[in-house]
Protein backbone atom coordinates (compact mmCIF):
# COMPACT_ATOMS: atom_id res chain seq x y z
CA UNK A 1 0.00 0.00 0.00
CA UNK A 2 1.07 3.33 -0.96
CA UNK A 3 0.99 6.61 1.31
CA UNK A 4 -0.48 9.81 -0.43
CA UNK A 5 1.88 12.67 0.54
CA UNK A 6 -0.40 15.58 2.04
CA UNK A 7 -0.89 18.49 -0.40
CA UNK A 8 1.65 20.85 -0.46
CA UNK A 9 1.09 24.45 0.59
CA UNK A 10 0.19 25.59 -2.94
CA UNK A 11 -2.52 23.45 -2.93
CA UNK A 12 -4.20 23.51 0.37
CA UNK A 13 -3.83 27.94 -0.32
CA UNK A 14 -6.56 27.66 -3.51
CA UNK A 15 -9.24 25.92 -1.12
CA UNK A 16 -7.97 28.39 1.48
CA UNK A 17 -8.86 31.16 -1.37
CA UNK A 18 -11.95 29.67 -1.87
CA UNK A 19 -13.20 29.67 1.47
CA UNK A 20 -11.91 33.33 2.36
CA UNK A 21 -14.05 34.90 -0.75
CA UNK A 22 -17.17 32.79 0.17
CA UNK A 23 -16.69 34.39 3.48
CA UNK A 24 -15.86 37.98 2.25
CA UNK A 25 -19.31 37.89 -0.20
CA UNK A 26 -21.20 36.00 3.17
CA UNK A 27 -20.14 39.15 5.07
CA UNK A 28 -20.83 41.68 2.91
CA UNK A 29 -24.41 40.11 2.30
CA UNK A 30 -25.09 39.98 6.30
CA UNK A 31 -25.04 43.76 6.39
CA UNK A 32 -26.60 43.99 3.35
CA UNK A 33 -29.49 42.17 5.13
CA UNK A 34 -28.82 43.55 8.24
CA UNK A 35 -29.78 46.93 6.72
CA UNK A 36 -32.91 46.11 5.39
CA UNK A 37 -33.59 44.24 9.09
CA UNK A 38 -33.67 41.03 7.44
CA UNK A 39 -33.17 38.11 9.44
CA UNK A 40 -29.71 36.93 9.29
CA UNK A 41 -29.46 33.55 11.84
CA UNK A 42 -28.43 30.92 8.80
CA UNK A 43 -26.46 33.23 7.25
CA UNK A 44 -24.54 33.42 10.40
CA UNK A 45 -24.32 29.94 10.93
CA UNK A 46 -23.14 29.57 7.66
CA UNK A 47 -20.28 32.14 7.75
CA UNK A 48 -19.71 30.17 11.48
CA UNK A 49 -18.71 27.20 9.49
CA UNK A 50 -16.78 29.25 7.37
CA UNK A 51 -14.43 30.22 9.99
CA UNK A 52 -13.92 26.46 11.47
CA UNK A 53 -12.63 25.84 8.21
CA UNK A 54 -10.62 28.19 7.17
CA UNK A 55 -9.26 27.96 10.57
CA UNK A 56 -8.49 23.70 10.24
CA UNK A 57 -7.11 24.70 6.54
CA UNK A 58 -4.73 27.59 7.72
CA UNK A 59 -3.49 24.71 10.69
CA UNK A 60 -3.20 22.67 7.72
CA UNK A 61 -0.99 25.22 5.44
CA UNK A 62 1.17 26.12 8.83
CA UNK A 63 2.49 22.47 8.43
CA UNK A 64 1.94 21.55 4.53
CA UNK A 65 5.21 21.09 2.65
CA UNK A 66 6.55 23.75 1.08
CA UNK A 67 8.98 23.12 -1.48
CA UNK A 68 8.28 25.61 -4.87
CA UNK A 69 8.48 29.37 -5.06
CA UNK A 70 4.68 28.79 -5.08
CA UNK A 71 4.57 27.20 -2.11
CA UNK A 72 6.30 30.32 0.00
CA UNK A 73 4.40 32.74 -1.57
CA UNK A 74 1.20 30.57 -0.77
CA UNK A 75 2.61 30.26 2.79
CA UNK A 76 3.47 34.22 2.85
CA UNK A 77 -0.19 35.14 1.45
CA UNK A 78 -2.02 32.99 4.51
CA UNK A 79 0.57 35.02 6.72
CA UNK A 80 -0.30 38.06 5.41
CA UNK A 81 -4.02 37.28 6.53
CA UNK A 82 -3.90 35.24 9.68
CA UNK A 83 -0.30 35.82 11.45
CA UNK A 84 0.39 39.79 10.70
CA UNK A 85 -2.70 41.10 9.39
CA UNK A 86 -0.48 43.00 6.84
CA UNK A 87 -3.21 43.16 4.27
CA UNK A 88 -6.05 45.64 6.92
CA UNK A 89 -2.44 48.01 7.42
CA UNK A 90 -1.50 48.20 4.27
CA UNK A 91 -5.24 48.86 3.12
CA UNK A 92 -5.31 51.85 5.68
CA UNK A 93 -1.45 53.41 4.84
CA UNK A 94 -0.58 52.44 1.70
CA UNK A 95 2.20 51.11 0.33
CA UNK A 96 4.83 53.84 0.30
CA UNK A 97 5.00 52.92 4.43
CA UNK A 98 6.14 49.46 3.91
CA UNK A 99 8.53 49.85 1.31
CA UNK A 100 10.62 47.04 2.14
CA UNK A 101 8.04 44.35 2.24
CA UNK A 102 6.32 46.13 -1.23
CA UNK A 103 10.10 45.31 -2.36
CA UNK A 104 9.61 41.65 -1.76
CA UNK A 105 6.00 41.35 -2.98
CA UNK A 106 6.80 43.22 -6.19
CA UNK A 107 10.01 40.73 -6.62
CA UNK A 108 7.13 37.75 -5.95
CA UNK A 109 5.04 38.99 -8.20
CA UNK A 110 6.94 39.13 -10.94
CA UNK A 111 8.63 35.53 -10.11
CA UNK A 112 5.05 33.70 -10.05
CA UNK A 113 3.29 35.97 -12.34
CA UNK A 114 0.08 33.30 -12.00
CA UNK A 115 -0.15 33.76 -8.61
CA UNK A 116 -2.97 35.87 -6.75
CA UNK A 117 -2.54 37.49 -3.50
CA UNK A 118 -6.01 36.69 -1.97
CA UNK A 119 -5.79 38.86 1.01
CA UNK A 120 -3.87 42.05 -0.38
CA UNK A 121 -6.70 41.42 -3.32
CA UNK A 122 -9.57 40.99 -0.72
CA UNK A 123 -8.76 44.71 1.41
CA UNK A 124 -7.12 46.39 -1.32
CA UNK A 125 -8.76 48.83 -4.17
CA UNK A 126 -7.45 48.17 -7.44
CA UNK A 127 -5.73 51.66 -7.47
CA UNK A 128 -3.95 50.58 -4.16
CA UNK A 129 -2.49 47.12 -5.90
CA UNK A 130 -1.90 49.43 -8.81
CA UNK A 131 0.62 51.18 -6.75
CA UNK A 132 1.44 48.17 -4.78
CA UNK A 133 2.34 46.53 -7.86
CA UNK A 134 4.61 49.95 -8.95
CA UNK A 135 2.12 50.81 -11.64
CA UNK A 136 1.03 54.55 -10.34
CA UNK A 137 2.58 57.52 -10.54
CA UNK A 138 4.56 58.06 -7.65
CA UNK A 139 8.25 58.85 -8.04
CA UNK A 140 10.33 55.46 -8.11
CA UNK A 141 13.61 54.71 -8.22
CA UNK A 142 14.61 51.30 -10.21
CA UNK A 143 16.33 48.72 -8.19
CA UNK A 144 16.72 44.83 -8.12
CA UNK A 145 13.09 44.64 -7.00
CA UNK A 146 11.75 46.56 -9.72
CA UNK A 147 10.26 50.48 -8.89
CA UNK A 148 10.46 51.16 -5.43
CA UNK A 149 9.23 54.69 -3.95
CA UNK A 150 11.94 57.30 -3.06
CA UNK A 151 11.98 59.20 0.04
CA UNK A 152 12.50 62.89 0.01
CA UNK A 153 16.00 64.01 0.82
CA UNK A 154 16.25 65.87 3.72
């Protein structure tokens, strides 16, 4: 008899995905229907659930095998949501006050080109990925890590 190796971190992030926009849309639907005073006791129940699972799956990624590029960044991306909660300050500041770790997600990026940051996606608005990303208008200075936002000089 042969052993299945557990998924690998990659894999187990796309359910993770999965679950944390069901629960995003779930949310955004209870106050929806909180503001018309509907009744919202299943929906709650439901987006109860939610959390037990994500919860088990983001156990799961902590010790899933990590091995690819996509792997870390899949492993990063849950971190980003559940162990810093990078995505809410970075949402609120911007960017240009985390310029180191904007350095290393731009560098990700652009190594796994296929890959989607659920949670920056999830609290950001598509003009803050834009400049997340390095495609506003701000002034940049090119580096290793592709345009990275220059501080005045004093």
């Amino acid at each position: 008899m042969t052993e299945c190796s557990p998924p690998s971190a990659s894999a187990l992030h796309k359910q993770w995905a999965k679950l944390e926009n069901e629960h995003h849309e779930l949310a955004i639907a209870i106050d929806a229907a909180r503001a018309k005073k509907t009744d919202v006791a299943l929906m709650r129940k439901r987006q109860d659930g939610l959390l037990l699972e994500i919860s088990s799956l983001v156990a799961k990624i902590r010790n899933a095998p990590a091995t690819t590029i996509e792997d870390f960044v899949a492993l990063l991306d849950v971190a980003l949501e559940h162990e810093l909660d990078f995505a809410c300050d970075i949402a609120c500041y911007g960017p240009a006050d985390y310029p180191m770790i904007t350095r290393l997600l731009r560098v990700l990026a652009r190594e796994v080109p296929e890959f989607e940051f659920n949670s920056l996606r999830r609290w950001l608005s598509p003009g803050q990925l834009q400049q997340l990303w390095g495609c506003d208008s701000l002034p940049f200075q090119q580096n290793d890590a592709g345009p990275v936002k220059t501080e005045p000089a004093l």
